[in-house]
Protein backbone atom coordinates (compact mmCIF):
# COMPACT_ATOMS: atom_id res chain seq x y z
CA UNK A 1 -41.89 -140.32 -39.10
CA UNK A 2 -39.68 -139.41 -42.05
CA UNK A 3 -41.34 -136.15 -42.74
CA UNK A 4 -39.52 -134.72 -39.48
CA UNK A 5 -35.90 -135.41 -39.84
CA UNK A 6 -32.79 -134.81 -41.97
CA UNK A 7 -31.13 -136.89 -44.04
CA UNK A 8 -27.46 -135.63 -45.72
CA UNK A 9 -26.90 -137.27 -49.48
CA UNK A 10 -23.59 -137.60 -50.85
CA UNK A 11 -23.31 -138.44 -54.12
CA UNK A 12 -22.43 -137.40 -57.82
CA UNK A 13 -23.48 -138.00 -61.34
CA UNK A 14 -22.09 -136.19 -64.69
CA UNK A 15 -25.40 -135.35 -65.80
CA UNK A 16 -27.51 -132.91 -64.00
CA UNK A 17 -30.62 -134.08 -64.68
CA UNK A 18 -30.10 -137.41 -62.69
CA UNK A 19 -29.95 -135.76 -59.42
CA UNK A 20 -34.05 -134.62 -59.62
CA UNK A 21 -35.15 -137.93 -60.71
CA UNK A 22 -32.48 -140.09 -57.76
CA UNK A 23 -33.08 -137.51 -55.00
CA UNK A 24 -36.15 -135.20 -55.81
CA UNK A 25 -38.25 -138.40 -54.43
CA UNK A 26 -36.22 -138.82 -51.19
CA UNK A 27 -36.01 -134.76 -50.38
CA UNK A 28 -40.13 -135.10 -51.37
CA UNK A 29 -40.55 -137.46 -47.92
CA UNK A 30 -37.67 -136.60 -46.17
CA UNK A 31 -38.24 -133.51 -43.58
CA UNK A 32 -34.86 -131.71 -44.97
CA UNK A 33 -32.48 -133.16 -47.39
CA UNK A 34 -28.68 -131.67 -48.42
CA UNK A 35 -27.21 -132.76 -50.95
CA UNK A 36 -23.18 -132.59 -51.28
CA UNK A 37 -22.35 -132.99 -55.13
CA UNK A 38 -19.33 -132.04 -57.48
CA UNK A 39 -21.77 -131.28 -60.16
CA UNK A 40 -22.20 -127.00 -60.80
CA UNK A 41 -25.06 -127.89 -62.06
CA UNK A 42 -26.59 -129.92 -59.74
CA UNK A 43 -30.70 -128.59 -58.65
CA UNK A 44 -33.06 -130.70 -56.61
CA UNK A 45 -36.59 -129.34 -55.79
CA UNK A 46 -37.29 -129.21 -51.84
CA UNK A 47 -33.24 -129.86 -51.06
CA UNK A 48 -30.29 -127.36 -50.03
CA UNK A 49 -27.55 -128.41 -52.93
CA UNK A 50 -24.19 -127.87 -52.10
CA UNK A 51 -21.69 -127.64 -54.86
CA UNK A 52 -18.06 -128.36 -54.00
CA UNK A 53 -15.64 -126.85 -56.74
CA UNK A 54 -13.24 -129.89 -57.90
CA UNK A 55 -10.74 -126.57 -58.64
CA UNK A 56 -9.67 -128.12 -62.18
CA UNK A 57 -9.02 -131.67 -61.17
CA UNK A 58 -11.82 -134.46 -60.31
CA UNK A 59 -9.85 -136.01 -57.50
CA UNK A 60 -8.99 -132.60 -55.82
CA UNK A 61 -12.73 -132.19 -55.86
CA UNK A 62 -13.11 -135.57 -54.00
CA UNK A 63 -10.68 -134.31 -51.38
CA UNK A 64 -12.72 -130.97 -51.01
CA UNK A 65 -16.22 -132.80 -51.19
CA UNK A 66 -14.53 -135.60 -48.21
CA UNK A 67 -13.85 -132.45 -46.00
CA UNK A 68 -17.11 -131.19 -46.44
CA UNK A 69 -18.66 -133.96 -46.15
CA UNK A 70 -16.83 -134.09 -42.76
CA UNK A 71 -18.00 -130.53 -41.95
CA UNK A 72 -21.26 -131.14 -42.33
CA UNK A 73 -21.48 -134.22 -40.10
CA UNK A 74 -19.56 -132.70 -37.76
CA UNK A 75 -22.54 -129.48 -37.28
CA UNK A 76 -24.30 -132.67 -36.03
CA UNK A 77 -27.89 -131.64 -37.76
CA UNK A 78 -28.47 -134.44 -39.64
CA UNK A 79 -30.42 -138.07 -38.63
CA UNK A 80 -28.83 -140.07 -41.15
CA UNK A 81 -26.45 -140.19 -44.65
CA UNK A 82 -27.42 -141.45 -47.66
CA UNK A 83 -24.51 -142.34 -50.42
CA UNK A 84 -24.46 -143.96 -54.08
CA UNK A 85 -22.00 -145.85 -54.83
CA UNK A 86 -19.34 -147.08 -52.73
CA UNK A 87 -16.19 -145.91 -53.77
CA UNK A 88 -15.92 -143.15 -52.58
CA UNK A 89 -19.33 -141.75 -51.36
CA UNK A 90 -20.38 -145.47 -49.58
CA UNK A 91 -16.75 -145.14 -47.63
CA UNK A 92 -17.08 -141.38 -46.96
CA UNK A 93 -20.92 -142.07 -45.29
CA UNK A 94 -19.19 -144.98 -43.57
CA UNK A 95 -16.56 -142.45 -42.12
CA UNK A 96 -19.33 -140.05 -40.90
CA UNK A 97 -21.52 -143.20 -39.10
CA UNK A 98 -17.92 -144.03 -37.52
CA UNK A 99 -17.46 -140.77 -36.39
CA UNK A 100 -21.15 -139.31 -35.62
CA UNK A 101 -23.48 -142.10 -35.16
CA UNK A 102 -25.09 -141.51 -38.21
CA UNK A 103 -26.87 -144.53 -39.76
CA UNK A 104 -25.77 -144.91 -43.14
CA UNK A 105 -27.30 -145.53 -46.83
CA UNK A 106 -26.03 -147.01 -49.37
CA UNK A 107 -27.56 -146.99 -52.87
CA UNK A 108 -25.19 -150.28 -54.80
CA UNK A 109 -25.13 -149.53 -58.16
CA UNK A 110 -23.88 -152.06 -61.03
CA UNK A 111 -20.17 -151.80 -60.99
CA UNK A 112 -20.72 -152.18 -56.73
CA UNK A 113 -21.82 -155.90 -57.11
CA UNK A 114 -20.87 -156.82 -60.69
CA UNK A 115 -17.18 -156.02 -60.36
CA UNK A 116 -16.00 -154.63 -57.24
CA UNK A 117 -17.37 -157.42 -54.70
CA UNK A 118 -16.12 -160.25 -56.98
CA UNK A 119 -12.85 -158.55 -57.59
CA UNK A 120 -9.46 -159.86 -56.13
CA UNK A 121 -10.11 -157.14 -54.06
CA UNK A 122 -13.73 -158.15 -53.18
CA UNK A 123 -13.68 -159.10 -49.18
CA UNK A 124 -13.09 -155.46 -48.56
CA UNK A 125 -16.27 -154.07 -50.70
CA UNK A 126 -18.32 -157.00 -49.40
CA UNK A 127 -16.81 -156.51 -45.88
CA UNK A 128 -17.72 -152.64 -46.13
CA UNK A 129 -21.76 -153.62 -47.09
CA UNK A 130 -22.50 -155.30 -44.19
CA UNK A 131 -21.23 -151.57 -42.50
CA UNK A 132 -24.40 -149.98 -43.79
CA UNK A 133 -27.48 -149.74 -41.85
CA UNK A 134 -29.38 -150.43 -45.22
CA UNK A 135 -28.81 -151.21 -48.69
CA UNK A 136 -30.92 -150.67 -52.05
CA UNK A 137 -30.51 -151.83 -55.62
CA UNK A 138 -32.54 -151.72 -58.60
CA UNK A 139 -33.67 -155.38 -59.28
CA UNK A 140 -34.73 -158.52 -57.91
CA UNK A 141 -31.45 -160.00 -59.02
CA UNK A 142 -29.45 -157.82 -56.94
CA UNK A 143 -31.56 -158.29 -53.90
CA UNK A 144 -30.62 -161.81 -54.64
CA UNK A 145 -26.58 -161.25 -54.51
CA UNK A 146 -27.07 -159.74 -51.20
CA UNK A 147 -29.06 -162.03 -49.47
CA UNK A 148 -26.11 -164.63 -51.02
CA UNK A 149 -23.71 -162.68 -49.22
CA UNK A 150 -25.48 -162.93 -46.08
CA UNK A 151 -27.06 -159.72 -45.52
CA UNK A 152 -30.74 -159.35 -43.67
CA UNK A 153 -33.65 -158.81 -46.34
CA UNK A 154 -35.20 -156.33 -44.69
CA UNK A 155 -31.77 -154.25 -44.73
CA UNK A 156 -32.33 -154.89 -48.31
CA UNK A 157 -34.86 -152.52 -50.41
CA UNK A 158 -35.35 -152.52 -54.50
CA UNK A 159 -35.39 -148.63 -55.09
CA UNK A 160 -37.35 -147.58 -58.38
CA UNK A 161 -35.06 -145.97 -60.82
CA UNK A 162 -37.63 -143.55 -61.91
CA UNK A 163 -38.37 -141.63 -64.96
CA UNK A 164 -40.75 -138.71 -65.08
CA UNK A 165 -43.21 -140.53 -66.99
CA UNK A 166 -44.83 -137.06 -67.80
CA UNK A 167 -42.08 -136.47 -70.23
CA UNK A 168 -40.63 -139.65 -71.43
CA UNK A 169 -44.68 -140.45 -73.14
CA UNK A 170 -44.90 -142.02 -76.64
CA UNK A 171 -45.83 -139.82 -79.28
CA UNK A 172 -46.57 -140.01 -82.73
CA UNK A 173 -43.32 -138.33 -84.18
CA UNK A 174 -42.12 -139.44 -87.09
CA UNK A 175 -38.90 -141.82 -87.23
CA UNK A 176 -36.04 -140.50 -88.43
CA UNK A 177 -33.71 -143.00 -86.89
CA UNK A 178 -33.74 -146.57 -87.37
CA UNK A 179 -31.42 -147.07 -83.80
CA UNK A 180 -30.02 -145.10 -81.40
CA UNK A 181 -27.88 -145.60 -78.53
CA UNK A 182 -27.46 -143.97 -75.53
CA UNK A 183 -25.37 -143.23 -72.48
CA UNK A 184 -21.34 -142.50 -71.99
CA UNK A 185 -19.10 -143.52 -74.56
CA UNK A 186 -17.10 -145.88 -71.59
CA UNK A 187 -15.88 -149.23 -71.22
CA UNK A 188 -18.86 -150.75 -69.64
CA UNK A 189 -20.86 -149.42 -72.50
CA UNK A 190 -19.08 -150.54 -75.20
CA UNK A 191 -20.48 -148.04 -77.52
CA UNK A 192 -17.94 -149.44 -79.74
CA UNK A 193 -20.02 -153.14 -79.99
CA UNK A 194 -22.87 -150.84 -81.51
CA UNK A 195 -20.38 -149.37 -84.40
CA UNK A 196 -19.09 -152.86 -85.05
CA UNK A 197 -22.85 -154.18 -85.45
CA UNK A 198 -24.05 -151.46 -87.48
CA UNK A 199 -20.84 -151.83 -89.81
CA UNK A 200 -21.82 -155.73 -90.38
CA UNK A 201 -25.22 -154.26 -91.36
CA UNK A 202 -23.83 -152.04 -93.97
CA UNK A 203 -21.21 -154.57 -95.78
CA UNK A 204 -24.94 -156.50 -96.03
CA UNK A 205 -25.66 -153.95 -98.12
CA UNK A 206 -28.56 -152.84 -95.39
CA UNK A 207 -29.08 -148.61 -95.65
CA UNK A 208 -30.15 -146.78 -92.17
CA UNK A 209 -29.79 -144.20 -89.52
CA UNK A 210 -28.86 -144.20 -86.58
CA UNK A 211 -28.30 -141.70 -83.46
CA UNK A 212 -25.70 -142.01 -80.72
CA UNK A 213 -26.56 -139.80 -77.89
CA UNK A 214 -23.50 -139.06 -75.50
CA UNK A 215 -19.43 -138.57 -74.57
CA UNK A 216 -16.71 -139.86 -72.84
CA UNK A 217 -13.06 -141.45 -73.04
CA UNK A 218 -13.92 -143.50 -75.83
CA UNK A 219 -15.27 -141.05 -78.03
CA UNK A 220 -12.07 -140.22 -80.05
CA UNK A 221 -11.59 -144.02 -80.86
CA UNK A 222 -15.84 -143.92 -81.36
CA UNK A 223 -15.63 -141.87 -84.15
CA UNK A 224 -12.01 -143.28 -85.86
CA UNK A 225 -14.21 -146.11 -86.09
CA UNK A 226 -16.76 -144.93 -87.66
CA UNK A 227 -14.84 -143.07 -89.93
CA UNK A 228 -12.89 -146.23 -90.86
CA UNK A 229 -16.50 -147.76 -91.65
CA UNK A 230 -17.55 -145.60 -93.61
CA UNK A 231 -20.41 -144.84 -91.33
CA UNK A 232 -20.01 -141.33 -90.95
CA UNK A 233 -23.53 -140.55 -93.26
CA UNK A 234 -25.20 -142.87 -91.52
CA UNK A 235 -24.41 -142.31 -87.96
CA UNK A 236 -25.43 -138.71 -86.36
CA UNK A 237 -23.60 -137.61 -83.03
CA UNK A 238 -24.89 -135.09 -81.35
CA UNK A 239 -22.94 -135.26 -78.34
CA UNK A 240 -24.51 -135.25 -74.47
CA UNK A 241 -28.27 -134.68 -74.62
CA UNK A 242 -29.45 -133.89 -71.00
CA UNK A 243 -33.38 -134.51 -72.00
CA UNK A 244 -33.53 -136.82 -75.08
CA UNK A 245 -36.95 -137.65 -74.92
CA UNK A 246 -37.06 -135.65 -78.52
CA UNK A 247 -34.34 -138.47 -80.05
CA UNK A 248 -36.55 -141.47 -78.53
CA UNK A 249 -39.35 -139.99 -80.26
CA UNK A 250 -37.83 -139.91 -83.43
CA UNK A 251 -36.31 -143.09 -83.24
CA UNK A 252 -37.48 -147.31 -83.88
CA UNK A 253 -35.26 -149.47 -81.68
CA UNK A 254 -33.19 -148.52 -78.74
CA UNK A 255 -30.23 -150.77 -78.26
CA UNK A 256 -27.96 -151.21 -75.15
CA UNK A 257 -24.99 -152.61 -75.69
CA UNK A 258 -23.48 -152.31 -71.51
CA UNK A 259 -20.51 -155.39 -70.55
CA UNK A 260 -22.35 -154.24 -67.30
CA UNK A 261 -24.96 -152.34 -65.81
CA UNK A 262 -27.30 -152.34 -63.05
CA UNK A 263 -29.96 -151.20 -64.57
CA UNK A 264 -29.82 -148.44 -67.46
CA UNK A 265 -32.30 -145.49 -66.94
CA UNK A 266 -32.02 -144.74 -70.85
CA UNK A 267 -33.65 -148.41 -71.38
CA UNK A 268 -36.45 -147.58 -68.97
CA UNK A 269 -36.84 -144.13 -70.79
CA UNK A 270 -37.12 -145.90 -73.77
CA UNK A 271 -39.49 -148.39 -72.76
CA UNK A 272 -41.78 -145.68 -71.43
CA UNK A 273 -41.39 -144.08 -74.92
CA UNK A 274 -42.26 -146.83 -76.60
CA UNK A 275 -39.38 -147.32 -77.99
CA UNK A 276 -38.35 -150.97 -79.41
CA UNK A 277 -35.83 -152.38 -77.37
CA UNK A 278 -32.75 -154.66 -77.32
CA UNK A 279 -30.24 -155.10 -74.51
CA UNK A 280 -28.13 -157.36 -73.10
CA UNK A 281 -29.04 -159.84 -69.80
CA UNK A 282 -26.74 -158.09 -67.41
CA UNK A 283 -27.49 -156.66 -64.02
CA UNK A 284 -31.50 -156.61 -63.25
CA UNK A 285 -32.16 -155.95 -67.07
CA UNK A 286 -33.66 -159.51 -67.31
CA UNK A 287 -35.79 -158.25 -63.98
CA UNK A 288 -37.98 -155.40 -66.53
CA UNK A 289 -37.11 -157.31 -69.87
CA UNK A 290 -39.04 -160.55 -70.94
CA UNK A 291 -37.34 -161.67 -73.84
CA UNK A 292 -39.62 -160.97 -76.95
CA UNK A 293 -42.64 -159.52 -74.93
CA UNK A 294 -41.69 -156.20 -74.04
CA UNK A 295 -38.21 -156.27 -75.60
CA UNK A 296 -35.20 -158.31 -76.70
CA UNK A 297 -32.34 -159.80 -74.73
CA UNK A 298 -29.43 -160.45 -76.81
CA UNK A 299 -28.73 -164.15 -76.95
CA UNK A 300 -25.00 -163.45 -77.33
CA UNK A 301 -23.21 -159.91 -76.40
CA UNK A 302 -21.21 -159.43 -80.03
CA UNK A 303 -21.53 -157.70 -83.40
CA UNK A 304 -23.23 -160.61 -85.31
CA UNK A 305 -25.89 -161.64 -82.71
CA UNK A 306 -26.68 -157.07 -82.25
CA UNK A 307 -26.64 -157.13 -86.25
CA UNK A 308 -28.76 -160.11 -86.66
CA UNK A 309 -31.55 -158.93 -83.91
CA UNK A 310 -31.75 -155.12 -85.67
CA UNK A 311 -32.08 -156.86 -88.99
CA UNK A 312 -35.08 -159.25 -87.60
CA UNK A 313 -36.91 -156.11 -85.86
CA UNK A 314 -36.61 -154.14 -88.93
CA UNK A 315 -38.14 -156.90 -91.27
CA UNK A 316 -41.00 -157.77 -89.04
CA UNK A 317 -42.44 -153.97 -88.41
CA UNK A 318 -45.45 -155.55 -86.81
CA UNK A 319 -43.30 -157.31 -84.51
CA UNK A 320 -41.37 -154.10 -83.82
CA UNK A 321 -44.30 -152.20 -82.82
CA UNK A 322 -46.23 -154.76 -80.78
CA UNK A 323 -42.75 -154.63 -78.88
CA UNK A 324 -43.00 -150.69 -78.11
CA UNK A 325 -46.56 -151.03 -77.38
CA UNK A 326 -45.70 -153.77 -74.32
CA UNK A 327 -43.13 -151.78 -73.61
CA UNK A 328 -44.61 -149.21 -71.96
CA UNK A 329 -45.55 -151.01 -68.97
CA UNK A 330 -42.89 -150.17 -67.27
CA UNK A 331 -44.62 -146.55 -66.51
CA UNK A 332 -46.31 -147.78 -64.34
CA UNK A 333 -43.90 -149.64 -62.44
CA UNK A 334 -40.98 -146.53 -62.64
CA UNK A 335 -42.83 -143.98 -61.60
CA UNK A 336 -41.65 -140.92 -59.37
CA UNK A 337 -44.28 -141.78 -57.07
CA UNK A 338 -43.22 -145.15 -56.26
CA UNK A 339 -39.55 -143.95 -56.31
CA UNK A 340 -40.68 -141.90 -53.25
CA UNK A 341 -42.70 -144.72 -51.60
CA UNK A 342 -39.74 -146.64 -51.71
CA UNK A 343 -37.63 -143.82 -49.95
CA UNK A 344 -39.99 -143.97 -47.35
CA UNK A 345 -39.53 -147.54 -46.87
CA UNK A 346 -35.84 -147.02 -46.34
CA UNK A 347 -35.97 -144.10 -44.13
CA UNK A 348 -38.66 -146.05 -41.63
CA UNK A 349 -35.90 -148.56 -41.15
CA UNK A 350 -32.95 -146.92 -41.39
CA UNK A 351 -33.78 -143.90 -38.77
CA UNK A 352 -35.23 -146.76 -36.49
CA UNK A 353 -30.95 -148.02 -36.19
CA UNK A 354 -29.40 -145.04 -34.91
């Protein structure tokens, strides 16, 4: 059924590598796909990408993408929309099923459900869900929020947040990093926790590496602190890495230290490397971690309890590895393959509502 109709995406992401892994599966079962992004960079196998210029300024590029968005719907060639994220590609497929008929998508991801629906604000977001034809998350526990919230479960899909398993493969590198971190130096990360952790191990007289993979708003502040720890030997930043399966190979422990998150695609990446992990209980992490079988949930979400769980892992080596071994599991489970099984699920139920 799928193989013979259209399906428009809107959505965006900062790094270009994201939109193979999100979309290559859904343009791989889909008959056509088109994909509306901000992102120059933007290249999915078996789609037609178009790239709307933001013309120097993010939310001019919004404007431009919402008009072309509207353009698109309105040459009337497509059987449904697909978004990520509701604000504002969720509201801008909602505008096109208002206006066209098209059923619409809606991929939640963390911020959707963890912040926005339980906001002061929150009747709107929650009101605007229940506007979609169907809904996917990453994790059990989000499936859960939903179905709290009143929505039909089979409305509800978990899509696979897939890593090319091809690539992200242990190998026998050897470590030159005792940690790293990765993802955008933001809020919700709170790249900042990491620092503070890693400082408590080094007024412990501990000695070690470590790697922090990424940018952002908090970077200037990211590396005052470090500088005012006297970390600068001991931490490397090499800025954003589009591929860095080369860092996880050269790395022990992988640490997450997200306020929130759906679920992080650099943990999974990890895990399928082998890597060590630790990361907090937020979002569907606790879905893919069990606590001290295939990684570590931090018991508390501050310096002491990250500095405390890196010290354990690094004294117990055995413990480390048997970790990194269980860890890759999860290739099985977040695989491109089932990514684009669970596409198809969605698109057999939402193209049966328009």
């Amino acid at each position: 059924m799928t193989a013979d109709n259209s399906v428009l995406v809107l959505a965006n992401h900062s790094d270009a590598g994201r939109f193979e892994r999100h979309y290559g599966p859904l343009a791989d079962v889909a008959g056509e796909t088109t994909l509306v992004c901000l992102n120059a960079d933007a290249d999915v196998e078996n789609a037609r990408t178009v790239v709307v210029p933001t013309v120097g300024h993010h939310l001019l590029g919004l404007f431009a993408l919402s008009l072309r968005a509207l353009y698109e719907g309105h040459r009337g060639e497509y059987d449904a929309v697909v978004s990520v994220s509701l604000f504002p590609y969720g509201c801008l497929a909602l505008a096109l099923k208002a206006l066209y008929g098209y059923p619409a998508h809606l991929g939640i991801i963390g911020i959707d459900l963890d912040h926005h629906a339980d906001a002061w604000y929150g009747v709107l977001p929650r009101w605007l869900f229940h506007r979609f034809d169907t809904l996917s998350v990453p994790g059990p526990t989000h499936v859960g929020k939903l179905l709290g919230l009143g929505h039909a479960r089979e409305r509800v899909f978990v899509l696979t947040n897939a890593v090319d398993v091809e690539t992200y493969a242990p190998a026998d590198d050897e470590s030159v990093y005792d940690y790293i971190w990765v993802g955008r130096f933001s809020p919700e990360k709170d790249p900042l926790l990491f620092v503070e952790a890693l400082a408590a191990l080094d007024r412990a007289g501990e000695e070690f590496r470590a790697a922090m993979l990424g940018s952002g708003r908090l970077e200037d502040e990211l590396r005052e602190c470090i500088e005012a720890d006297g970390l600068t030997e001991s931490i490397d930043l090499p800025g954003w890495v589009d591929s860095p399966v080369e860092y996880y190979h050269r790395s022990r422990v992988f640490v997450s230290t997200s306020r929130r998150d759906a679920l992080p695609l650099t943990l999974i990446e990890a895990m399928s490397t082998g890597l060590a992990c630790v990361a907090p209980p937020v979002g569907s992490i606790p879905d893919v971690v069990e606590d001290d079988h295939n990684a570590v949930l931090l018991a508390e979400r501050d310096p002491e309890t990250v500095a405390a769980t890196l010290r354990d892992l690094r004294a117990d080596p055995r413990r480390t590895d048997r970790l990194g071994e269980r860890a890759t599991a999860v290739r099985t489970e977040f695989s491109l393959a089932n990514a684009r099984e669970d596409w198809r699920r969605i698109l057999d139920v939402l193209l049966g509502t328009g």
